[in-house]
PDB file of N, CA and C in Angstrom:
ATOM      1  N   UNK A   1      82.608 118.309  91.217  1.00  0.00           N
ATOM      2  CA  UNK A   1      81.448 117.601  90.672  1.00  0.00           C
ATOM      3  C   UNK A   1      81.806 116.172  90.318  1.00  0.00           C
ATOM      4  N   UNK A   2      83.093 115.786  90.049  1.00  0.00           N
ATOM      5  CA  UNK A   2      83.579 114.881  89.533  1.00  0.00           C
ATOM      6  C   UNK A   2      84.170 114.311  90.680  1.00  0.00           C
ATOM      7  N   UNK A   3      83.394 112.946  91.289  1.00  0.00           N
ATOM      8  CA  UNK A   3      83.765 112.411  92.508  1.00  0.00           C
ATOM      9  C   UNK A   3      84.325 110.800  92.521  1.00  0.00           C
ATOM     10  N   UNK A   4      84.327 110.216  91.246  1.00  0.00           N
ATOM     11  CA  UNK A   4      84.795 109.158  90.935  1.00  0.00           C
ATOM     12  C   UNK A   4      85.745 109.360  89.738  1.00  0.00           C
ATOM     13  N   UNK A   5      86.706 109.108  89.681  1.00  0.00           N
ATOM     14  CA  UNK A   5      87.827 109.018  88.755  1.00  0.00           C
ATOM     15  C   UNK A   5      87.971 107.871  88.337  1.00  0.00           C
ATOM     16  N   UNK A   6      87.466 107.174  86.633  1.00  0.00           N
ATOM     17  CA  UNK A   6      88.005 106.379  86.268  1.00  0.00           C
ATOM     18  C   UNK A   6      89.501 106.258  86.062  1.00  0.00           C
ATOM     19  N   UNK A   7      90.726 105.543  85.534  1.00  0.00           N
ATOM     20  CA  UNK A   7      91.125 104.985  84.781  1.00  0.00           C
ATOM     21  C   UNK A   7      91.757 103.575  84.207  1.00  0.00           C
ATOM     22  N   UNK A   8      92.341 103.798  83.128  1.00  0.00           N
ATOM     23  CA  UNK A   8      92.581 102.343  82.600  1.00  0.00           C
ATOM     24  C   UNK A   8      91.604 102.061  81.484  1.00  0.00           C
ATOM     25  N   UNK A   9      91.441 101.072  80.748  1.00  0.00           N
ATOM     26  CA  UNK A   9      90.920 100.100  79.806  1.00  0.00           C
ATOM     27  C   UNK A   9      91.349 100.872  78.388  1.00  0.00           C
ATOM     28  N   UNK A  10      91.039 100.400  77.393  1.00  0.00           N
ATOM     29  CA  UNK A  10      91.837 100.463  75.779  1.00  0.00           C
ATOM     30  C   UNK A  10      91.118  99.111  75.266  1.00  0.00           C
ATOM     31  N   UNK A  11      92.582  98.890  74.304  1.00  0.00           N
ATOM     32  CA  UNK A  11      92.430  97.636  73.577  1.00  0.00           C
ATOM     33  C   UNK A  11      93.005  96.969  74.207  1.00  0.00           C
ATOM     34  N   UNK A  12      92.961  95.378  73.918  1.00  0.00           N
ATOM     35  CA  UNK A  12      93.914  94.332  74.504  1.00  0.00           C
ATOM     36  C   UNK A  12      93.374  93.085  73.908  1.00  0.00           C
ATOM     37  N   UNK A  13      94.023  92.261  73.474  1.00  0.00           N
ATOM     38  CA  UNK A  13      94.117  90.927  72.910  1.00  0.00           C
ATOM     39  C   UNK A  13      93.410  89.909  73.856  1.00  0.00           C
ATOM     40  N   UNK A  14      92.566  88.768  73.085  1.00  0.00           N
ATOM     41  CA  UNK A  14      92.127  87.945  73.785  1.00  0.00           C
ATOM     42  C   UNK A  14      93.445  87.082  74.739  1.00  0.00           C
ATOM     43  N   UNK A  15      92.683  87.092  75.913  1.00  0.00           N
ATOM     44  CA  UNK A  15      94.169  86.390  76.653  1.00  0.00           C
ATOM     45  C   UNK A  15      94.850  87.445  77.958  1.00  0.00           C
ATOM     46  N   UNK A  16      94.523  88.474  77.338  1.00  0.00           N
ATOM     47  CA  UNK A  16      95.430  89.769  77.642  1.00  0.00           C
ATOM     48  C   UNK A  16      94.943  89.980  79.650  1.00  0.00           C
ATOM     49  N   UNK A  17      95.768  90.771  79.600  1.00  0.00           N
ATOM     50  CA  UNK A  17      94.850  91.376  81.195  1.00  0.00           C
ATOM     51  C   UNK A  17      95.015  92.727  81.375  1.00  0.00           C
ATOM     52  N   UNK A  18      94.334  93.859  81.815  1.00  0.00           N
ATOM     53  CA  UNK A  18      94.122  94.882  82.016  1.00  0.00           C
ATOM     54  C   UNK A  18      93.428  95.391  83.204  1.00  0.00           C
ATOM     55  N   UNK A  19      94.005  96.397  83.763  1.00  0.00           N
ATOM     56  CA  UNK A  19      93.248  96.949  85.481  1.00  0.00           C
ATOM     57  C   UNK A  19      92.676  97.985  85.130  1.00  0.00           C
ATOM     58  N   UNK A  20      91.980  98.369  85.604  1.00  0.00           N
ATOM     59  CA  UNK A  20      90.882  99.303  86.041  1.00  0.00           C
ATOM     60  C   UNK A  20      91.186  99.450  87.573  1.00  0.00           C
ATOM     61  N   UNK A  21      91.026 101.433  87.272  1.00  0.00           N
ATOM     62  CA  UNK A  21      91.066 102.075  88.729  1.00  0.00           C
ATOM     63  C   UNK A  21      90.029 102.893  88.995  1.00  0.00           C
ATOM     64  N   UNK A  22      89.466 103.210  90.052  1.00  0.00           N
ATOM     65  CA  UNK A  22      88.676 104.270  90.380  1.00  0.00           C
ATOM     66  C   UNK A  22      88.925 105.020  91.866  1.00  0.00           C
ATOM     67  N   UNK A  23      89.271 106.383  91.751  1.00  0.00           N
ATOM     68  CA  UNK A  23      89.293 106.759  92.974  1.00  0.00           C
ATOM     69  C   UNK A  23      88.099 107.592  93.525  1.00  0.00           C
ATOM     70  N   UNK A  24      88.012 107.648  94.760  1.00  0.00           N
ATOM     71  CA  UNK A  24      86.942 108.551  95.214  1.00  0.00           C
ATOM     72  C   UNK A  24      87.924 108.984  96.662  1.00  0.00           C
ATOM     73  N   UNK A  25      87.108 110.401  96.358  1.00  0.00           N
ATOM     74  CA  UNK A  25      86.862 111.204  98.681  1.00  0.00           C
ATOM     75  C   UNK A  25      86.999 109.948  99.079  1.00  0.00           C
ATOM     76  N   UNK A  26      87.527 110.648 100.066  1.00  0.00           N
ATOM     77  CA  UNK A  26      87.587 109.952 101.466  1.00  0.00           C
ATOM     78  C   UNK A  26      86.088 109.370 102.373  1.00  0.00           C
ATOM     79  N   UNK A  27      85.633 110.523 102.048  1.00  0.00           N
ATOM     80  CA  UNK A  27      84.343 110.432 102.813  1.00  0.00           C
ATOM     81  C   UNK A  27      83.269 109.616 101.971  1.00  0.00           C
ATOM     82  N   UNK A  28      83.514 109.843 100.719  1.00  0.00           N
ATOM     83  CA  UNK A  28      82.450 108.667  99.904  1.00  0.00           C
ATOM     84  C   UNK A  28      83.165 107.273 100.519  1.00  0.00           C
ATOM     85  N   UNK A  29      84.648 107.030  99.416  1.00  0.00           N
ATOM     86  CA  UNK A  29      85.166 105.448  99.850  1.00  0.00           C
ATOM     87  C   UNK A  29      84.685 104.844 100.780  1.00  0.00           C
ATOM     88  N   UNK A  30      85.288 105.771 102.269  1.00  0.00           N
ATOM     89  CA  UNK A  30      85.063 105.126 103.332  1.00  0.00           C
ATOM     90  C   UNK A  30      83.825 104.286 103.977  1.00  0.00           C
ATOM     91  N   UNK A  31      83.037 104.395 103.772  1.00  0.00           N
ATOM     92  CA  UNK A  31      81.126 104.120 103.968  1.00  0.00           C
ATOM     93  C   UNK A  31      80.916 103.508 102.736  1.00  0.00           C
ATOM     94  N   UNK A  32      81.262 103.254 101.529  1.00  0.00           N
ATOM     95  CA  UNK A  32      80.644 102.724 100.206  1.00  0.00           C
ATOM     96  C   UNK A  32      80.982 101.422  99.976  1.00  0.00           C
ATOM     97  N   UNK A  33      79.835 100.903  99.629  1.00  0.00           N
ATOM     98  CA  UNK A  33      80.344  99.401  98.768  1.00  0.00           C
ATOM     99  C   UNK A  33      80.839  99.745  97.650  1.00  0.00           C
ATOM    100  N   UNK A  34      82.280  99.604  96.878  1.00  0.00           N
ATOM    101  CA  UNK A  34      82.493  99.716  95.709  1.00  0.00           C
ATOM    102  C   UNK A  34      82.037  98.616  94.652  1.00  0.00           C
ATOM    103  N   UNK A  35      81.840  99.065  93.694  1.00  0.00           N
ATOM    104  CA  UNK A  35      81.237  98.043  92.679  1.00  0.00           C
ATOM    105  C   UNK A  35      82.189  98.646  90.896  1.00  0.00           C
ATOM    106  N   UNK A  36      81.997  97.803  90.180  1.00  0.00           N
ATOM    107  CA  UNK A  36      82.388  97.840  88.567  1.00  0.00           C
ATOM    108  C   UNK A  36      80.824  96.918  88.022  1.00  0.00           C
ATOM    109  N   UNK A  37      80.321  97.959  87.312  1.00  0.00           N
ATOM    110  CA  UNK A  37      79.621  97.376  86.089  1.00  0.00           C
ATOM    111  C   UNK A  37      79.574  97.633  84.979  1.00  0.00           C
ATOM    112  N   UNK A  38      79.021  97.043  83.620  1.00  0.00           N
ATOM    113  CA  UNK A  38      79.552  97.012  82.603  1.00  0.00           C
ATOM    114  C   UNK A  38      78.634  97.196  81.613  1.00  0.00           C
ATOM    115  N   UNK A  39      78.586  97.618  80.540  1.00  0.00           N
ATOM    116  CA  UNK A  39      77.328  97.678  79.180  1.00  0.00           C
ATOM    117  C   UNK A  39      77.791  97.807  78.056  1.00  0.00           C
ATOM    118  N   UNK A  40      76.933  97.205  77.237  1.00  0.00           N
ATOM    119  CA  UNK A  40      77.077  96.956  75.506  1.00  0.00           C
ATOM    120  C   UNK A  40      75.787  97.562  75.224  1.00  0.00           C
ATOM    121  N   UNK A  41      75.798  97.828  74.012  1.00  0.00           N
ATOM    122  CA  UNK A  41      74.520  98.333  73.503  1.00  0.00           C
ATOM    123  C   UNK A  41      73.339  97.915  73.305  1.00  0.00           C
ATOM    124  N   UNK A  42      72.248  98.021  73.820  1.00  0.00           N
ATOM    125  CA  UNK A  42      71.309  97.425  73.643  1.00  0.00           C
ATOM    126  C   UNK A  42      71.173  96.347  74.769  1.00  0.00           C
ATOM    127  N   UNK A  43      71.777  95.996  75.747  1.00  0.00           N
ATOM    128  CA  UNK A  43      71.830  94.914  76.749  1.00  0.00           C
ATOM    129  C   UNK A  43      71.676  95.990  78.091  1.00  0.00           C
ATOM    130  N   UNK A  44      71.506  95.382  79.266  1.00  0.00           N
ATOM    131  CA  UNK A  44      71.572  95.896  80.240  1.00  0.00           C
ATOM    132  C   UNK A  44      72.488  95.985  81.264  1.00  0.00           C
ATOM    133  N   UNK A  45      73.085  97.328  81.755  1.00  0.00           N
ATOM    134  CA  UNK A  45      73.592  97.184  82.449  1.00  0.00           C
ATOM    135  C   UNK A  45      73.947  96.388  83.883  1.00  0.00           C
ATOM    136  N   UNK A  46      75.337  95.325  83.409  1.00  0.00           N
ATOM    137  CA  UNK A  46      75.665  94.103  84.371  1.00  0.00           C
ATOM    138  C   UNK A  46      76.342  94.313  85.768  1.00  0.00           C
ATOM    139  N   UNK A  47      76.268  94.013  86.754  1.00  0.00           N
ATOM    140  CA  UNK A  47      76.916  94.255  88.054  1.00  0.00           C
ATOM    141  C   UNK A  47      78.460  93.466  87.781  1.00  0.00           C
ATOM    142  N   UNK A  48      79.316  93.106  87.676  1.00  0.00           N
ATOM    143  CA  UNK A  48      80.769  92.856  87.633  1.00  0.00           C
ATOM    144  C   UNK A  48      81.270  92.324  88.630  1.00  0.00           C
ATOM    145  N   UNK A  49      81.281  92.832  89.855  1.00  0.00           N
ATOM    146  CA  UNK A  49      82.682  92.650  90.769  1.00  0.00           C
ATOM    147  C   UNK A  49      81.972  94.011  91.581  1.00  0.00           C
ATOM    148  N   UNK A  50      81.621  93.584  93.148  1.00  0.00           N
ATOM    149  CA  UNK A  50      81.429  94.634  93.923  1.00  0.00           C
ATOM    150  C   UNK A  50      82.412  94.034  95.414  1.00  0.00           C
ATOM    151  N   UNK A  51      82.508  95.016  96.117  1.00  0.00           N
ATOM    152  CA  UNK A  51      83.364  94.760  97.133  1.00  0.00           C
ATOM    153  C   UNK A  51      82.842  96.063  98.678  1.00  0.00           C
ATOM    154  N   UNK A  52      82.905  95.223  99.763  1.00  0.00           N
ATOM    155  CA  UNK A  52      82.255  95.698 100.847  1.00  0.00           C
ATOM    156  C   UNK A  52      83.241  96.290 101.359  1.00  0.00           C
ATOM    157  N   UNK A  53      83.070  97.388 102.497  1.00  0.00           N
ATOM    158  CA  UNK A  53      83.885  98.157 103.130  1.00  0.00           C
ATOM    159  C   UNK A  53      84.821  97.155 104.077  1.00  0.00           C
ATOM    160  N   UNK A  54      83.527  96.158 104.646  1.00  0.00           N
ATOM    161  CA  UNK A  54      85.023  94.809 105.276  1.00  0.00           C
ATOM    162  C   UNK A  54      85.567  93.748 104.033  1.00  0.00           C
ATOM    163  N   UNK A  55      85.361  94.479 103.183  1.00  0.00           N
ATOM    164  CA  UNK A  55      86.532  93.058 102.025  1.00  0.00           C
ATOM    165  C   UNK A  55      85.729  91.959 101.357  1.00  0.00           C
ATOM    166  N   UNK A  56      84.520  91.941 101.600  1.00  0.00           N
ATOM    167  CA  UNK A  56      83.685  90.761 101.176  1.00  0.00           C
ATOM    168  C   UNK A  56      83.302  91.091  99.424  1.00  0.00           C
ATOM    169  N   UNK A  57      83.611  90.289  98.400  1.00  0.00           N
ATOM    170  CA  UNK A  57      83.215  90.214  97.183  1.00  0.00           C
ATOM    171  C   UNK A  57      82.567  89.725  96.378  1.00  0.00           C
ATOM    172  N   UNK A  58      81.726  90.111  95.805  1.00  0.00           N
ATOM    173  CA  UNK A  58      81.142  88.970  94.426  1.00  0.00           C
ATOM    174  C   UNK A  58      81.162  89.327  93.565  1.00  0.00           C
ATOM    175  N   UNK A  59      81.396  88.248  92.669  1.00  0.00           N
ATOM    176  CA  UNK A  59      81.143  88.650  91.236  1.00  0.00           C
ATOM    177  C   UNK A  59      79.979  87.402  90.436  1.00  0.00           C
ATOM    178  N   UNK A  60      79.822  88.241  88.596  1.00  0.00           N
ATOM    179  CA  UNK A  60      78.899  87.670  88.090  1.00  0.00           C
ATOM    180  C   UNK A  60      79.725  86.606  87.646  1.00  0.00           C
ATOM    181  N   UNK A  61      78.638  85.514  87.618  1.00  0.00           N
ATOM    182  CA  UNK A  61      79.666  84.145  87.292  1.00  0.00           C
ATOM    183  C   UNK A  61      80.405  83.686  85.730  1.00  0.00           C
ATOM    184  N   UNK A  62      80.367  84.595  85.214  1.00  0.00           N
ATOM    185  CA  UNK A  62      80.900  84.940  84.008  1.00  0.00           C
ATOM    186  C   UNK A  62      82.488  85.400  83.878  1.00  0.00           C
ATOM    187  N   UNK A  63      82.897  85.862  84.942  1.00  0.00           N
ATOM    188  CA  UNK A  63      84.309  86.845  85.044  1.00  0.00           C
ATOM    189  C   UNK A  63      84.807  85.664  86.426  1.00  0.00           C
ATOM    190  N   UNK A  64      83.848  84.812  87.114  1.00  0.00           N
ATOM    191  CA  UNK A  64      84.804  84.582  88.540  1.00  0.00           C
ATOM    192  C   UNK A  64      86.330  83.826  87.711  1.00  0.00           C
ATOM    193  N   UNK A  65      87.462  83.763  88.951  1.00  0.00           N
ATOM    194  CA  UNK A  65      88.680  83.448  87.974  1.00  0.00           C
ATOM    195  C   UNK A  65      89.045  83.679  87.695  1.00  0.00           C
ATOM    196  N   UNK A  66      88.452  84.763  86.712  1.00  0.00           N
ATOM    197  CA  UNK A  66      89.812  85.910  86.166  1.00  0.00           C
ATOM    198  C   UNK A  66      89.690  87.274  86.286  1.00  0.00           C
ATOM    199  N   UNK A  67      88.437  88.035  87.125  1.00  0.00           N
ATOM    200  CA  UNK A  67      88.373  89.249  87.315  1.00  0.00           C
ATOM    201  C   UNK A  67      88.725  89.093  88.711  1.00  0.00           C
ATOM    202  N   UNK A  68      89.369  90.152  89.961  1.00  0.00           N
ATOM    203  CA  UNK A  68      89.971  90.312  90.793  1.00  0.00           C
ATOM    204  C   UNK A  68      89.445  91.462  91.087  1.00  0.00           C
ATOM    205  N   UNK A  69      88.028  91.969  92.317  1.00  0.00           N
ATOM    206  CA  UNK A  69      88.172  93.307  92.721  1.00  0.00           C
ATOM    207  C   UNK A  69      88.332  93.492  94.139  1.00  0.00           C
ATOM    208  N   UNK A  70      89.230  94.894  94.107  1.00  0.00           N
ATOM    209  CA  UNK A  70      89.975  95.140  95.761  1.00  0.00           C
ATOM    210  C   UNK A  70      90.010  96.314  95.576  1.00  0.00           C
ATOM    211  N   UNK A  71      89.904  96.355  97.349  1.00  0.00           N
ATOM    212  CA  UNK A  71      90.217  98.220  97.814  1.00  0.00           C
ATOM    213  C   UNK A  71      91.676  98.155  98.355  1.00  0.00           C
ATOM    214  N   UNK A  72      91.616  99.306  98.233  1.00  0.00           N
ATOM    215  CA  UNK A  72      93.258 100.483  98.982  1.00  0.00           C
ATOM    216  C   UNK A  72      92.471 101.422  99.554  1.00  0.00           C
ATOM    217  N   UNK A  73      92.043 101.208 100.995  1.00  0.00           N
ATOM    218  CA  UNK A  73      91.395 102.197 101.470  1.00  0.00           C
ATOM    219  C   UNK A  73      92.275 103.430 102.392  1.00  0.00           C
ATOM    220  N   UNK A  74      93.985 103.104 102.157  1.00  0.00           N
ATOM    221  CA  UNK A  74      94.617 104.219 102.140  1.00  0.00           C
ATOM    222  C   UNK A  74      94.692 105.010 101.168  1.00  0.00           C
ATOM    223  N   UNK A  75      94.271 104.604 100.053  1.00  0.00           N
ATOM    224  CA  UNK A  75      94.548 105.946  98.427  1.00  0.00           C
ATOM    225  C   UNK A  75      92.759 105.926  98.317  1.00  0.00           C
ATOM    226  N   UNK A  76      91.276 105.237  98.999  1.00  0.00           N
ATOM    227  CA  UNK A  76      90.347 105.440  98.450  1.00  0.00           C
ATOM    228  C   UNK A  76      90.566 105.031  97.166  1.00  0.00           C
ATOM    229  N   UNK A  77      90.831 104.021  96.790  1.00  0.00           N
ATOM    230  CA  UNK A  77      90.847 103.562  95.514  1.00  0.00           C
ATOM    231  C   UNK A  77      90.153 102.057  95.366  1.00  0.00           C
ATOM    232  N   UNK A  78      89.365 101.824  94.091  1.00  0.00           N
ATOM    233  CA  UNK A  78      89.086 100.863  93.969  1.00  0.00           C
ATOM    234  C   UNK A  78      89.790  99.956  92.698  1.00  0.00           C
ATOM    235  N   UNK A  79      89.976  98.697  92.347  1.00  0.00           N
ATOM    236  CA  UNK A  79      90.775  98.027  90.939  1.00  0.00           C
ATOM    237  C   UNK A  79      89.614  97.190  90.685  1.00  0.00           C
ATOM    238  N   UNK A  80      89.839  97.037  89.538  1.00  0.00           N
ATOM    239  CA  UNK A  80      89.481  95.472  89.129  1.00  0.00           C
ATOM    240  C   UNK A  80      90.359  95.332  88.068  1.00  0.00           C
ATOM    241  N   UNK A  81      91.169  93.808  88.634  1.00  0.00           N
ATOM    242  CA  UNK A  81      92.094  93.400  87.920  1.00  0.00           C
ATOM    243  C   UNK A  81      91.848  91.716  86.589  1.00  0.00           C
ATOM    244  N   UNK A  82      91.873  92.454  85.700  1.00  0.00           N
ATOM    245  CA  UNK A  82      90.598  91.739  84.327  1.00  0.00           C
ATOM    246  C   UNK A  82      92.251  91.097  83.876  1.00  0.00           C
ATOM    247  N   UNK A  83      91.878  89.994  84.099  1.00  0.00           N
ATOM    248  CA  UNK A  83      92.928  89.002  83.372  1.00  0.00           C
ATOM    249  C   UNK A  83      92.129  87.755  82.566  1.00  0.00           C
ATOM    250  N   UNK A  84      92.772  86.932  81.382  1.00  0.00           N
ATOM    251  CA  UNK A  84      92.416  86.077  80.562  1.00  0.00           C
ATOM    252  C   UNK A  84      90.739  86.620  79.993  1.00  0.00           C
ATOM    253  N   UNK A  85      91.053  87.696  79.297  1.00  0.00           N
ATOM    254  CA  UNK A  85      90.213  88.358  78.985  1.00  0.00           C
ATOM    255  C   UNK A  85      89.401  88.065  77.567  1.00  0.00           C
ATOM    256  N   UNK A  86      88.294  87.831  77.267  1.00  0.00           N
ATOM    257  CA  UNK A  86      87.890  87.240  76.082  1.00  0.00           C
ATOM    258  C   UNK A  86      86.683  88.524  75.050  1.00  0.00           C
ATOM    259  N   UNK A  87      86.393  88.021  74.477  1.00  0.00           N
ATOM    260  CA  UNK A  87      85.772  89.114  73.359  1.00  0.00           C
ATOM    261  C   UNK A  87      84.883  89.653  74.240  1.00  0.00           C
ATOM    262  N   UNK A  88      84.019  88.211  74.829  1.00  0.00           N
ATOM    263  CA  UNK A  88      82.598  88.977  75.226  1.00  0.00           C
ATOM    264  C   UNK A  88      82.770  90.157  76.620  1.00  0.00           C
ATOM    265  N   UNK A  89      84.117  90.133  76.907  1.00  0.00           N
ATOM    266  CA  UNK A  89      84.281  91.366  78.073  1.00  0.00           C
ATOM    267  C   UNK A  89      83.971  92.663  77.589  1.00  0.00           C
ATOM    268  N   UNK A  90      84.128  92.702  76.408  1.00  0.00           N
ATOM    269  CA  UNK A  90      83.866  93.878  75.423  1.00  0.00           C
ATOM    270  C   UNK A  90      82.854  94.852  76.366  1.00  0.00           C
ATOM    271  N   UNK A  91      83.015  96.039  76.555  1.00  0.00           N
ATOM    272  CA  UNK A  91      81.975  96.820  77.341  1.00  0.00           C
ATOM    273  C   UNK A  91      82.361  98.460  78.113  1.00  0.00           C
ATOM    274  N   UNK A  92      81.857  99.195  78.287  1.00  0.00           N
ATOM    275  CA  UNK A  92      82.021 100.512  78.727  1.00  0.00           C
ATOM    276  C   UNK A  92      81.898  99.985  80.438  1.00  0.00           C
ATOM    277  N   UNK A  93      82.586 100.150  81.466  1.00  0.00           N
ATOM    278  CA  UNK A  93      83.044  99.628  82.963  1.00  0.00           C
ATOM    279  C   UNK A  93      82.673 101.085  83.157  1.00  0.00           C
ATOM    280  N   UNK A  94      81.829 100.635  84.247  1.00  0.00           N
ATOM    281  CA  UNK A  94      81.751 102.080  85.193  1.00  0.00           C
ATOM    282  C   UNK A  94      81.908 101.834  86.440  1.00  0.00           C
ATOM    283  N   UNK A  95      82.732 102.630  87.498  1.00  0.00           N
ATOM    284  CA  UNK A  95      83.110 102.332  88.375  1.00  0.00           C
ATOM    285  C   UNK A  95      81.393 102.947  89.481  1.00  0.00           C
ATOM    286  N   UNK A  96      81.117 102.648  90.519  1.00  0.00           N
ATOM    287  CA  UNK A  96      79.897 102.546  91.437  1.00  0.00           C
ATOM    288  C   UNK A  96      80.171 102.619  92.572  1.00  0.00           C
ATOM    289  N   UNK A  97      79.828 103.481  93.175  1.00  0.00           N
ATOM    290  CA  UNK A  97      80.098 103.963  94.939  1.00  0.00           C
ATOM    291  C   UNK A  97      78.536 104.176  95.169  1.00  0.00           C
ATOM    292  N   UNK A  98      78.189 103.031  96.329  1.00  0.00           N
ATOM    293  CA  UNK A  98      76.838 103.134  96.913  1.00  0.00           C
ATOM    294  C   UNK A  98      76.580 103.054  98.296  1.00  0.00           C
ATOM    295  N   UNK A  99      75.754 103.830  98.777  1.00  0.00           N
ATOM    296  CA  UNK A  99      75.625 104.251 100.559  1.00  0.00           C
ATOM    297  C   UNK A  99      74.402 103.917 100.714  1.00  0.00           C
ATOM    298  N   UNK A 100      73.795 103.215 101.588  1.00  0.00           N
ATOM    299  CA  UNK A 100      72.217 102.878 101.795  1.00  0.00           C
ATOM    300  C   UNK A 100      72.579 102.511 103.175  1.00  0.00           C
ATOM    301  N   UNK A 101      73.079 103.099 104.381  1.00  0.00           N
ATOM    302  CA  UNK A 101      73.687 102.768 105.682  1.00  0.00           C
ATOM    303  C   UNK A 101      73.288 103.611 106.011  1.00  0.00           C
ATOM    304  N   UNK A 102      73.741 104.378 105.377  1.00  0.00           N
ATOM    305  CA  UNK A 102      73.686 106.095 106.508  1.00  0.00           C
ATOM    306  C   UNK A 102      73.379 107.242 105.889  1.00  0.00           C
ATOM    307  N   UNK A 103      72.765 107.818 106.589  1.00  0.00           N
ATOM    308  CA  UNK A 103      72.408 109.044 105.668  1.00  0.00           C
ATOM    309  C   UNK A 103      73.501 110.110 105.609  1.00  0.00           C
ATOM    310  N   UNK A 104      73.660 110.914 104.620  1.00  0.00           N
ATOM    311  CA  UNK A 104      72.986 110.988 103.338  1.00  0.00           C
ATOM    312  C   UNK A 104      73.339 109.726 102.398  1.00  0.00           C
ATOM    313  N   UNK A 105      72.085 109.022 101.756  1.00  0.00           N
ATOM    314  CA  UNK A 105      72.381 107.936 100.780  1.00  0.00           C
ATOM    315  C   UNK A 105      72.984 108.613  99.635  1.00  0.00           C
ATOM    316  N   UNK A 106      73.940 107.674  99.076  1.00  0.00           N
ATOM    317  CA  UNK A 106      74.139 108.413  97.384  1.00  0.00           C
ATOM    318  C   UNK A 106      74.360 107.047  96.745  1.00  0.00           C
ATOM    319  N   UNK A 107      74.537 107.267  95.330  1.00  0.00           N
ATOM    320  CA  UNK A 107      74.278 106.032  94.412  1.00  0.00           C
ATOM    321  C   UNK A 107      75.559 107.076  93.112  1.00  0.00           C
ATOM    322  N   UNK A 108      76.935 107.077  93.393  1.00  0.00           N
ATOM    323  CA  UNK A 108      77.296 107.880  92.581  1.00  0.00           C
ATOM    324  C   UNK A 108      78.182 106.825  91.243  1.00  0.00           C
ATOM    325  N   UNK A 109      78.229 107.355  90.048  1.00  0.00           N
ATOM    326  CA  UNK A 109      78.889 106.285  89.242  1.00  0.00           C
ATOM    327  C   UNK A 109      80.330 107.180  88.517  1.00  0.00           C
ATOM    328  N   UNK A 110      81.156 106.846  88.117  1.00  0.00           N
ATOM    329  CA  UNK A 110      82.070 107.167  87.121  1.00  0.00           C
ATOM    330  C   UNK A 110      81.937 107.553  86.101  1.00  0.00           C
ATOM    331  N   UNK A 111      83.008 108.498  84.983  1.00  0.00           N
ATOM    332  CA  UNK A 111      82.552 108.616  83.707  1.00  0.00           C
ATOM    333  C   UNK A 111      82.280 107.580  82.786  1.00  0.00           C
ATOM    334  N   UNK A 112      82.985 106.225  83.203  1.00  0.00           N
ATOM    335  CA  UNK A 112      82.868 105.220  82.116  1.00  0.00           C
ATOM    336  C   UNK A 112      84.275 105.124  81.387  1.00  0.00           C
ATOM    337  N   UNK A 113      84.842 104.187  81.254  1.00  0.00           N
ATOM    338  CA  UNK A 113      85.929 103.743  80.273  1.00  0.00           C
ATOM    339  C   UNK A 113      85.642 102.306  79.311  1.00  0.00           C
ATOM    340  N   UNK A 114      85.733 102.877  78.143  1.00  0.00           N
ATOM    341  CA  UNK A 114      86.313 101.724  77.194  1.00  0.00           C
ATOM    342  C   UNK A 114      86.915 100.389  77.261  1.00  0.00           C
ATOM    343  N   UNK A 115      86.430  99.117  77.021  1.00  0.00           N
ATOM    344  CA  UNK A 115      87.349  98.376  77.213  1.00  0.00           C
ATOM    345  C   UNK A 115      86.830  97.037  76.052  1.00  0.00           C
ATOM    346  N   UNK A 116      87.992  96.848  75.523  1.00  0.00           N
ATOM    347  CA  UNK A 116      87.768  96.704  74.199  1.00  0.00           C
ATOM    348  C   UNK A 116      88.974  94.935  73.903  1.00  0.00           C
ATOM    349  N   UNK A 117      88.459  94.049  73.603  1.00  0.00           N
ATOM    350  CA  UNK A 117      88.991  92.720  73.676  1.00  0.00           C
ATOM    351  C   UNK A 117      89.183  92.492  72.206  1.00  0.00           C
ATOM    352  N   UNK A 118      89.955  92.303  71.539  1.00  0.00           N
ATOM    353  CA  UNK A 118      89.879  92.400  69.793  1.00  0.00           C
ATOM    354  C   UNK A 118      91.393  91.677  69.473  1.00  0.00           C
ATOM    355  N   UNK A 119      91.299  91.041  68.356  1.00  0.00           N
ATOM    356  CA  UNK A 119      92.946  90.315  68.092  1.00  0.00           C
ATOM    357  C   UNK A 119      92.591  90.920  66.359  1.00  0.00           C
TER     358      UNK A 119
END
């Protein structure tokens, strides 16, 4: 049932840097745009850092510079590598595997990890 595996995030000091992993199947990875998005309470959930099956990325212009996202599409794994990290990163990261290519579509997300910017 559990087809995305977060891990990574905690605490970490302004400044700090911290990765985030997510793995998925084979058969999801392979076909999915991976994505990381992010939420605070009461705000809406933000798109982060998504990345295409050929390598193409964007992010929100808030993180470009110091967030970094990439595949390992030998382990099906996705990162985002969060460096010079500041308060307002503060947020629950959920990792995002999405198919709208081919059928069957899916829209599947992660449990969510913690990630917490504090001195």
């Amino acid at each position: 049932q559990v087809q995305l595996v977060e891990s990574g995030g905690g605490l970490v000091q302004p400044g700090g840097s911290m990765r985030l992993s997510c793995a998925a199947s084979r058969s999801i990875f392979s076909i999915s745009v991976m994505a990381w998005y992010r939420q605070v309470p009461g705000m809406q959930r933000e798109l982060v850092a998504g990345v295409t099956t050929g390598g193409n990325t964007n992010y929100v212009d808030s993180v470009k510079g110091r967030f970094t996202i990439s595949r390992d599409n030998a382990k099906n794994t996705v990162y985002l590598q969060m460096n010079s990290l500041k308060f307002e990163d503060t947020a629950v990261y959920y990792c995002n595997a999405r198919n709208v290519r081919l059928q069957p579509f899916w829209d599947l997300w992660g449990q969510g990890t913690q990630v917490t910017v504090s001195s």
